[in-house]
PDB file of N, CA and C in Angstrom:
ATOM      1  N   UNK A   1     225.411 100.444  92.793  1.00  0.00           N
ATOM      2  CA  UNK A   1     224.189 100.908  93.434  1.00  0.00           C
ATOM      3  C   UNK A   1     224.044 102.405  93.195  1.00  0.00           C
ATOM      4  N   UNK A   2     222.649 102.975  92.992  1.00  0.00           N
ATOM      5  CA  UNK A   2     222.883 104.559  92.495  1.00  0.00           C
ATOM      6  C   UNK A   2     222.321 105.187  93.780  1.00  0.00           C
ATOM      7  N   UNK A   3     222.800 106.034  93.872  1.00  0.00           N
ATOM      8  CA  UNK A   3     222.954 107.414  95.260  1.00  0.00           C
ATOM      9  C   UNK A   3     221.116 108.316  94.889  1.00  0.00           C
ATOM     10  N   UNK A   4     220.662 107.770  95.688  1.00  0.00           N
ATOM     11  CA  UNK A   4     219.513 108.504  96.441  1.00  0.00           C
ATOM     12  C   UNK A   4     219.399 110.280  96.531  1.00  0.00           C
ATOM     13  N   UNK A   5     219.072 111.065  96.087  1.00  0.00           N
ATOM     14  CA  UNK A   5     219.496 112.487  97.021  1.00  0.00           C
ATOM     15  C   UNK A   5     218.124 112.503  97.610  1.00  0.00           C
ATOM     16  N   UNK A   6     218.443 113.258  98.653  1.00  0.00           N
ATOM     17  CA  UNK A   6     217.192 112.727  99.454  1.00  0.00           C
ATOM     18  C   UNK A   6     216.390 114.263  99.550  1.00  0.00           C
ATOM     19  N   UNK A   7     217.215 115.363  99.026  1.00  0.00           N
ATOM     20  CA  UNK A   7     216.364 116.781  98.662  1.00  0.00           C
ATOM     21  C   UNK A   7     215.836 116.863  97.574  1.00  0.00           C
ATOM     22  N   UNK A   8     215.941 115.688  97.034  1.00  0.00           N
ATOM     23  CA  UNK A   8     215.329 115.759  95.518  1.00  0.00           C
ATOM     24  C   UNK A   8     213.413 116.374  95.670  1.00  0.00           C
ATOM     25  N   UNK A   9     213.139 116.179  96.459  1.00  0.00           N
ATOM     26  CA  UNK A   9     211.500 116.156  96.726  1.00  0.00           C
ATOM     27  C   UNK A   9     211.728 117.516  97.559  1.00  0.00           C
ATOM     28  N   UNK A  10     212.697 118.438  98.018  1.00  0.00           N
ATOM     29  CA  UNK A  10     212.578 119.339  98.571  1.00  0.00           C
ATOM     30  C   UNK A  10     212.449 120.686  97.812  1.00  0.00           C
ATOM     31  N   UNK A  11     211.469 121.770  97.874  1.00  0.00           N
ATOM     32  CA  UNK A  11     211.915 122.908  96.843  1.00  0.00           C
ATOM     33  C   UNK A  11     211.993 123.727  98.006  1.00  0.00           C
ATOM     34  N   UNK A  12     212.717 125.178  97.153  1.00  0.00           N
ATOM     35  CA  UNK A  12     212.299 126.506  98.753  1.00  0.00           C
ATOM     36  C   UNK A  12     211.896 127.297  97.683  1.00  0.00           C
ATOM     37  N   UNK A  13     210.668 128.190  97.985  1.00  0.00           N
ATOM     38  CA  UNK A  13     210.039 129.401  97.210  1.00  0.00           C
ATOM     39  C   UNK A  13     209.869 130.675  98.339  1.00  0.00           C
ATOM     40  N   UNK A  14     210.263 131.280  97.614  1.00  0.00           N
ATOM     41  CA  UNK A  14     209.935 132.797  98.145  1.00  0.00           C
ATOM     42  C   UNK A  14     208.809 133.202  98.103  1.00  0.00           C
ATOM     43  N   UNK A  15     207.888 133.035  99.648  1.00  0.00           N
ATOM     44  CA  UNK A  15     206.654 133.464  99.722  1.00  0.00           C
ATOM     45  C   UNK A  15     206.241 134.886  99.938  1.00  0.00           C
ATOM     46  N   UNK A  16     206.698 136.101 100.560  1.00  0.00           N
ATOM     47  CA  UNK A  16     206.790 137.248 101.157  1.00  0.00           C
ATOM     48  C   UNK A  16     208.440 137.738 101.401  1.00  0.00           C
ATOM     49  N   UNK A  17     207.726 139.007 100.949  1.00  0.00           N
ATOM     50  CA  UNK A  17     208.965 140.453 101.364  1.00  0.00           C
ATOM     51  C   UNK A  17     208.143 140.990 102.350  1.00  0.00           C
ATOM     52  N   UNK A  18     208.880 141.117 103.521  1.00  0.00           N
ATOM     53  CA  UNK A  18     208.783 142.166 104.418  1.00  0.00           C
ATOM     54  C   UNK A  18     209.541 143.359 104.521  1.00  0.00           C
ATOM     55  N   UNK A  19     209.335 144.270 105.040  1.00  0.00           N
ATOM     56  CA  UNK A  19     209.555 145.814 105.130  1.00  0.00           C
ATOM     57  C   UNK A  19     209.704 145.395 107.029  1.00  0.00           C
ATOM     58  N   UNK A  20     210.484 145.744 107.199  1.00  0.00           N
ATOM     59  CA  UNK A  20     210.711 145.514 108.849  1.00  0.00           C
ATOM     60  C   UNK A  20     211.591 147.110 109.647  1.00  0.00           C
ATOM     61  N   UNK A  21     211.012 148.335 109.773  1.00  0.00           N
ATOM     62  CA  UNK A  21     212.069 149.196 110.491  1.00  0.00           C
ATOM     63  C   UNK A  21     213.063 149.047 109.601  1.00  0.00           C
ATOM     64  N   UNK A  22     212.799 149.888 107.982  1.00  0.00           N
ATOM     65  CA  UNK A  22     213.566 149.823 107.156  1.00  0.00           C
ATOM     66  C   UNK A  22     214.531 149.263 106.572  1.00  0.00           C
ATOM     67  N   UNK A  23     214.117 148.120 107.186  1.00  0.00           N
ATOM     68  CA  UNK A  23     214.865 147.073 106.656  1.00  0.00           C
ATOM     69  C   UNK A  23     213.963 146.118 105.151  1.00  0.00           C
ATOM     70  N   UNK A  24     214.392 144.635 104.670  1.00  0.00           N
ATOM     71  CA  UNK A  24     213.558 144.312 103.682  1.00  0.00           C
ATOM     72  C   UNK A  24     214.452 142.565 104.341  1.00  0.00           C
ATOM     73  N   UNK A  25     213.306 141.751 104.354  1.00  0.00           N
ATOM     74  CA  UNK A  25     213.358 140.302 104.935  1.00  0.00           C
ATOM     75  C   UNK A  25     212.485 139.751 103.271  1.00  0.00           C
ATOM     76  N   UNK A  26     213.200 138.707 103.305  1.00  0.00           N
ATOM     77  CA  UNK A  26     212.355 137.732 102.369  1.00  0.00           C
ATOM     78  C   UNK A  26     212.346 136.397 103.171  1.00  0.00           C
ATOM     79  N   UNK A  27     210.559 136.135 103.084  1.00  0.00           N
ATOM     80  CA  UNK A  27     210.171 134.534 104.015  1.00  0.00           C
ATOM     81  C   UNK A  27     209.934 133.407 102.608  1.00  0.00           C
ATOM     82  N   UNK A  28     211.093 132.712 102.723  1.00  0.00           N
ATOM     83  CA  UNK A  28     210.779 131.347 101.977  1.00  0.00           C
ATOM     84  C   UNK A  28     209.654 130.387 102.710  1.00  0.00           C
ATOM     85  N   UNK A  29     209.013 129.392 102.028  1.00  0.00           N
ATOM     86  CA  UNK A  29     208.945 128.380 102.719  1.00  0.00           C
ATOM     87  C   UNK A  29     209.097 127.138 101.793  1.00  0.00           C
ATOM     88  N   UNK A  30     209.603 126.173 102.285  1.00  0.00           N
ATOM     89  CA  UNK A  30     210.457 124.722 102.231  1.00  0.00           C
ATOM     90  C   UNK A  30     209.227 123.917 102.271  1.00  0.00           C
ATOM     91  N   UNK A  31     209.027 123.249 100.687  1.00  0.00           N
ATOM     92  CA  UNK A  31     208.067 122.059 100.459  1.00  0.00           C
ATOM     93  C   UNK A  31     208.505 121.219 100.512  1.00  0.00           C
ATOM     94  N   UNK A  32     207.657 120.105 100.739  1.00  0.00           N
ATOM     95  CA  UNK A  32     208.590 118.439 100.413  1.00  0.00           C
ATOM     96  C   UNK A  32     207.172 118.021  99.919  1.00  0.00           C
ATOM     97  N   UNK A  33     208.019 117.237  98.319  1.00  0.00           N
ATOM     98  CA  UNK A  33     206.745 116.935  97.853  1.00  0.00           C
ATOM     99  C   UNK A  33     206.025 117.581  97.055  1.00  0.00           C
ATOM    100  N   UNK A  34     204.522 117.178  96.964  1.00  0.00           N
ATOM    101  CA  UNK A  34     203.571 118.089  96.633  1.00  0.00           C
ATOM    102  C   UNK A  34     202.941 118.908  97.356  1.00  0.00           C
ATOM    103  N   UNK A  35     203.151 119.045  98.698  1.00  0.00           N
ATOM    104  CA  UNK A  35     202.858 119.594 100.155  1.00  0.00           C
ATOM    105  C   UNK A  35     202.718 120.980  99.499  1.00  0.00           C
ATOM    106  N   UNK A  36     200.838 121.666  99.800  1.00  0.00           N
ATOM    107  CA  UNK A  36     200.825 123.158  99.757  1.00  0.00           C
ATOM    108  C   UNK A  36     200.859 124.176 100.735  1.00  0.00           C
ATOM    109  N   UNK A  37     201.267 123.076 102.152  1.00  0.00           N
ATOM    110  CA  UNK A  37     201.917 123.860 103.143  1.00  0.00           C
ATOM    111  C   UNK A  37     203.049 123.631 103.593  1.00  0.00           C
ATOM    112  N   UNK A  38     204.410 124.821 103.657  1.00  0.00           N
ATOM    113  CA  UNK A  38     205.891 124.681 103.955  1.00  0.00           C
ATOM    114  C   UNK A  38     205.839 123.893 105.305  1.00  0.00           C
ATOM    115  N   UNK A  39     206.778 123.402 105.277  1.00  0.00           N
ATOM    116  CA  UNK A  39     207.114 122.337 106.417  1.00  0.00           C
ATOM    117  C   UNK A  39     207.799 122.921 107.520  1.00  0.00           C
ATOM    118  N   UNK A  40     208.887 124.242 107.105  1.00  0.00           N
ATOM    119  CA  UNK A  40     209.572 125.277 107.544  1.00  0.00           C
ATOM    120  C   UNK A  40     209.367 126.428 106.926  1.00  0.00           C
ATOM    121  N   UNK A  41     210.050 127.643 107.145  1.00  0.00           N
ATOM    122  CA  UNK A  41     210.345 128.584 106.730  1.00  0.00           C
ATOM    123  C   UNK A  41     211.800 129.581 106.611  1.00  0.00           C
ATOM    124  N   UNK A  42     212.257 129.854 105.696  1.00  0.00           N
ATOM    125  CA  UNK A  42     213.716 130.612 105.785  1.00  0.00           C
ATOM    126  C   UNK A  42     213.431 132.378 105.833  1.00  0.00           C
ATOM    127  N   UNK A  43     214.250 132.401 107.067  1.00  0.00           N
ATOM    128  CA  UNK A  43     214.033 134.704 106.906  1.00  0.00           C
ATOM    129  C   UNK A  43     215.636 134.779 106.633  1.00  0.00           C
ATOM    130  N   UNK A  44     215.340 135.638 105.182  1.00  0.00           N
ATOM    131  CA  UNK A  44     216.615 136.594 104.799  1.00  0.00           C
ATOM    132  C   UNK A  44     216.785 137.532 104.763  1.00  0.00           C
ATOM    133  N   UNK A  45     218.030 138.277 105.183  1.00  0.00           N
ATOM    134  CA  UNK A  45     217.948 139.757 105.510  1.00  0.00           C
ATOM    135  C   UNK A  45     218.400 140.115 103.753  1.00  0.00           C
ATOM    136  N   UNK A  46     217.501 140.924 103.081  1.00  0.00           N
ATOM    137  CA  UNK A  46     218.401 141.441 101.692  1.00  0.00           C
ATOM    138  C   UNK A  46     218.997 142.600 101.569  1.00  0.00           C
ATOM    139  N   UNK A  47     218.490 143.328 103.057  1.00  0.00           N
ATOM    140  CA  UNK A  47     219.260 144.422 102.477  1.00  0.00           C
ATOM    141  C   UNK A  47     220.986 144.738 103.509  1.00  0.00           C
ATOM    142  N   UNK A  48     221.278 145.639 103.452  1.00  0.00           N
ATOM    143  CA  UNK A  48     222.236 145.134 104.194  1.00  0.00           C
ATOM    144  C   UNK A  48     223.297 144.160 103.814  1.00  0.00           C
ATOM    145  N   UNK A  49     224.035 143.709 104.963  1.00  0.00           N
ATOM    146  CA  UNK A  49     225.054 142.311 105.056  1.00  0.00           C
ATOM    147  C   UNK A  49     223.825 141.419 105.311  1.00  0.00           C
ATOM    148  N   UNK A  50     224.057 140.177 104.554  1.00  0.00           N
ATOM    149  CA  UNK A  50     223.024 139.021 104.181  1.00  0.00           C
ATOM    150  C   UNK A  50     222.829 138.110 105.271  1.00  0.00           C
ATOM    151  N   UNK A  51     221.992 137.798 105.505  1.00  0.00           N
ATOM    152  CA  UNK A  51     222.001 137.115 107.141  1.00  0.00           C
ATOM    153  C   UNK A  51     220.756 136.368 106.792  1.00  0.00           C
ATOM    154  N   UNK A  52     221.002 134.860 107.418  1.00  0.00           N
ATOM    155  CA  UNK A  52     219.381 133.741 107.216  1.00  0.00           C
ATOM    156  C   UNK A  52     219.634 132.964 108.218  1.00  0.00           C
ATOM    157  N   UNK A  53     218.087 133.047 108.704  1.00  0.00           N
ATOM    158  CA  UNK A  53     217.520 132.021 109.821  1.00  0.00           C
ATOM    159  C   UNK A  53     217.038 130.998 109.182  1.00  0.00           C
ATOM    160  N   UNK A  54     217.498 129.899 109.642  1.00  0.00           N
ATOM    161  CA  UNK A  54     216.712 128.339 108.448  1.00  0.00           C
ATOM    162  C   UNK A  54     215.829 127.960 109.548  1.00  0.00           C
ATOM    163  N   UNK A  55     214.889 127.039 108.974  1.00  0.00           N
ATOM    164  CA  UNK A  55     214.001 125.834 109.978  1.00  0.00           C
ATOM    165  C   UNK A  55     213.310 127.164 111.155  1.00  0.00           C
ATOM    166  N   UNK A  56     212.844 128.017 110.752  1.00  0.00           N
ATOM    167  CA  UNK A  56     211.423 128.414 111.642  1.00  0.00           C
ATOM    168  C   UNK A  56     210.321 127.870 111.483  1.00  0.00           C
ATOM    169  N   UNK A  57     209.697 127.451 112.304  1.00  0.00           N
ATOM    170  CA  UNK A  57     208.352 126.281 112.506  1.00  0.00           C
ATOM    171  C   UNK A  57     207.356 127.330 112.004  1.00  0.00           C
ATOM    172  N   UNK A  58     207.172 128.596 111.926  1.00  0.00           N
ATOM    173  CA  UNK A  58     205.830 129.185 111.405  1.00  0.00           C
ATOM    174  C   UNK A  58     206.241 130.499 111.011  1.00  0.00           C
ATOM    175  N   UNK A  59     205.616 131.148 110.524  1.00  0.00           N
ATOM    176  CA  UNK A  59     205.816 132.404 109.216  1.00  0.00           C
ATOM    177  C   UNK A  59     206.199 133.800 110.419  1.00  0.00           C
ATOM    178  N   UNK A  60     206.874 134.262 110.369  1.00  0.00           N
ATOM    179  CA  UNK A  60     207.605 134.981 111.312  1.00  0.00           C
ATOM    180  C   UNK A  60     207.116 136.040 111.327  1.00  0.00           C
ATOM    181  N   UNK A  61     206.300 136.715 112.566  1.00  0.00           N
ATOM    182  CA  UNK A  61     205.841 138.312 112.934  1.00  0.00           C
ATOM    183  C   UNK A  61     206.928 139.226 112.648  1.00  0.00           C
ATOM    184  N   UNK A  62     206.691 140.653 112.438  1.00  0.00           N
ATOM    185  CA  UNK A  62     207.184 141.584 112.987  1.00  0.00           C
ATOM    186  C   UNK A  62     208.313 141.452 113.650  1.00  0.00           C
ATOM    187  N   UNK A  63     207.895 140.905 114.828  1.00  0.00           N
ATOM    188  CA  UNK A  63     208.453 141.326 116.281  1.00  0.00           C
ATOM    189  C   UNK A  63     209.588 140.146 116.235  1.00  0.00           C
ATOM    190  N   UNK A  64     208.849 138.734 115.402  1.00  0.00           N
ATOM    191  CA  UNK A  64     209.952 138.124 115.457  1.00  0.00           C
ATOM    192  C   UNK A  64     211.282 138.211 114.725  1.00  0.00           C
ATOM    193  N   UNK A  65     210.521 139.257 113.929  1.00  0.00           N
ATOM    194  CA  UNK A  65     212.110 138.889 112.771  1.00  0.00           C
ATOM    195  C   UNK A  65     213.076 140.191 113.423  1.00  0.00           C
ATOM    196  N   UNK A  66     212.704 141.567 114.406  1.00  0.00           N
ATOM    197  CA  UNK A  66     213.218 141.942 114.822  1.00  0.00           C
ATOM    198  C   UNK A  66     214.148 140.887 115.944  1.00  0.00           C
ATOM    199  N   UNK A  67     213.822 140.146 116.602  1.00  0.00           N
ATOM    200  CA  UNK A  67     214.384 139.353 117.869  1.00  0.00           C
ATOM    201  C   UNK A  67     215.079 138.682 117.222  1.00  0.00           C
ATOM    202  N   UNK A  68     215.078 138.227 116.329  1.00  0.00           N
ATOM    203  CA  UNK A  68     215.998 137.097 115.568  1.00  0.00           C
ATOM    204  C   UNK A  68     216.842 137.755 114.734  1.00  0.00           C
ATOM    205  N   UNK A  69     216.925 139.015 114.318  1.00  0.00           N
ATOM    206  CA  UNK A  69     218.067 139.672 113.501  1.00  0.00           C
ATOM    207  C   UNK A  69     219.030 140.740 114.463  1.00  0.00           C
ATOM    208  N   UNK A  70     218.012 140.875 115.671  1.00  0.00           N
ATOM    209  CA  UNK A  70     218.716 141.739 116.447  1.00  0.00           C
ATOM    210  C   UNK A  70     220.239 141.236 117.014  1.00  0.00           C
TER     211      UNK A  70
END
């Protein structure tokens, strides 16, 4: 029997760089499919020590990506 992967239909693209209080965030968002809207979103810290929030339900403010990296 052959093995399924079941992320096969999943991509992640890098939609936005943010500039955050001198910092620099990159917002992925996570397709499935042909879907031209992300299902989630990933925030990465690039500068600095590397740090990621997976599965945020919507494209992250300002304020949020301060609260969530703080």
């Amino acid at each position: 029997m052959k093995s399924v992967d079941m992320n096969a239909s999943t991509q992640e693209r890098t939609i936005a760089i943010l500039g955050v209080d001198g910092e620099n965030f990159e917002v992925s968002g996570v397709y499935q499919g042909s879907a031209r809207k992300p299902s989630s979103y990933i925030l990465t810290r690039t500068s600095g020590d590397t740090v990621s929030v997976r599965d945020l339900s919507s494209f992250p403010s300002h304020q949020q990506v301060r609260d969530l990296m703080s």
